[in-house]
Protein backbone atom coordinates (compact mmCIF):
# COMPACT_ATOMS: atom_id res chain seq x y z
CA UNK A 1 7.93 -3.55 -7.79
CA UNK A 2 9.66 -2.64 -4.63
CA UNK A 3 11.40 0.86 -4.31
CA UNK A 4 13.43 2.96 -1.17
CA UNK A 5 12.40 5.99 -0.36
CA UNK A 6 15.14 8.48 1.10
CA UNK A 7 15.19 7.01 4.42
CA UNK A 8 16.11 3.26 2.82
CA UNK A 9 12.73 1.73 3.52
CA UNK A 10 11.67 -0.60 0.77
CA UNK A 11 8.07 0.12 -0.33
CA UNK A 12 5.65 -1.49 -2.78
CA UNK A 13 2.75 1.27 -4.54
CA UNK A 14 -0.49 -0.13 -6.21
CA UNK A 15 -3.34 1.75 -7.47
CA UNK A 16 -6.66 0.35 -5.12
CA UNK A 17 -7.69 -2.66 -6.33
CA UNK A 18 -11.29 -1.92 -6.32
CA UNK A 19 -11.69 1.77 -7.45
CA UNK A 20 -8.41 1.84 -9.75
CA UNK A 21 -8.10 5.95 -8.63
CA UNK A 22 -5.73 6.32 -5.07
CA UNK A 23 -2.40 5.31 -5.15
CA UNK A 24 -1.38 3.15 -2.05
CA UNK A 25 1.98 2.51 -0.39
CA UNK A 26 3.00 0.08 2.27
CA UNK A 27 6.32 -1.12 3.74
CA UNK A 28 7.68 -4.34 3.40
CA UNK A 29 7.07 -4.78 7.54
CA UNK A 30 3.62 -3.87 6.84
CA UNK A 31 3.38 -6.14 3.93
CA UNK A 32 5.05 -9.48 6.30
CA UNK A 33 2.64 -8.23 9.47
CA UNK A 34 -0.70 -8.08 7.48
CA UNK A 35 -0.82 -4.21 8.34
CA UNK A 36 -4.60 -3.41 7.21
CA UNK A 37 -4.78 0.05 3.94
CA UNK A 38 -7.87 1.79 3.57
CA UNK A 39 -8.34 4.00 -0.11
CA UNK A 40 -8.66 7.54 0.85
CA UNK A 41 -10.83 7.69 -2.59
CA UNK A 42 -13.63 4.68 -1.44
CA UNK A 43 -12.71 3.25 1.95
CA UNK A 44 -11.62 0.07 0.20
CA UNK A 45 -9.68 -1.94 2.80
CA UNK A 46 -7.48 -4.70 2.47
CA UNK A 47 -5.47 -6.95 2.66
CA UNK A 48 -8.54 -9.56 2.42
């Protein structure tokens, strides 16, 4: 589930829960801080 990208940040990606089209990434620090994601594809935003 968790990958680095080149600069050695580890990062989770999902597809949006609740139109299953936009891929969306998000940092471990944004993951342990709550950091709000909006879907580019339907405004979905989360977490809940």
């Amino acid at each position: 589930m968790g990958k680095k990208n080149s600069s050695s940040h580890v990062f989770v990606k999902f597809t949006c829960p609740n139109c299953l089209k936009q891929e969306i990434k998000r940092t471990a620090h944004e993951r342990e801080i709550g950091a709000k994601y909006e879907c580019k594809e339907c405004r979905f935003t989360g977490p809940n």
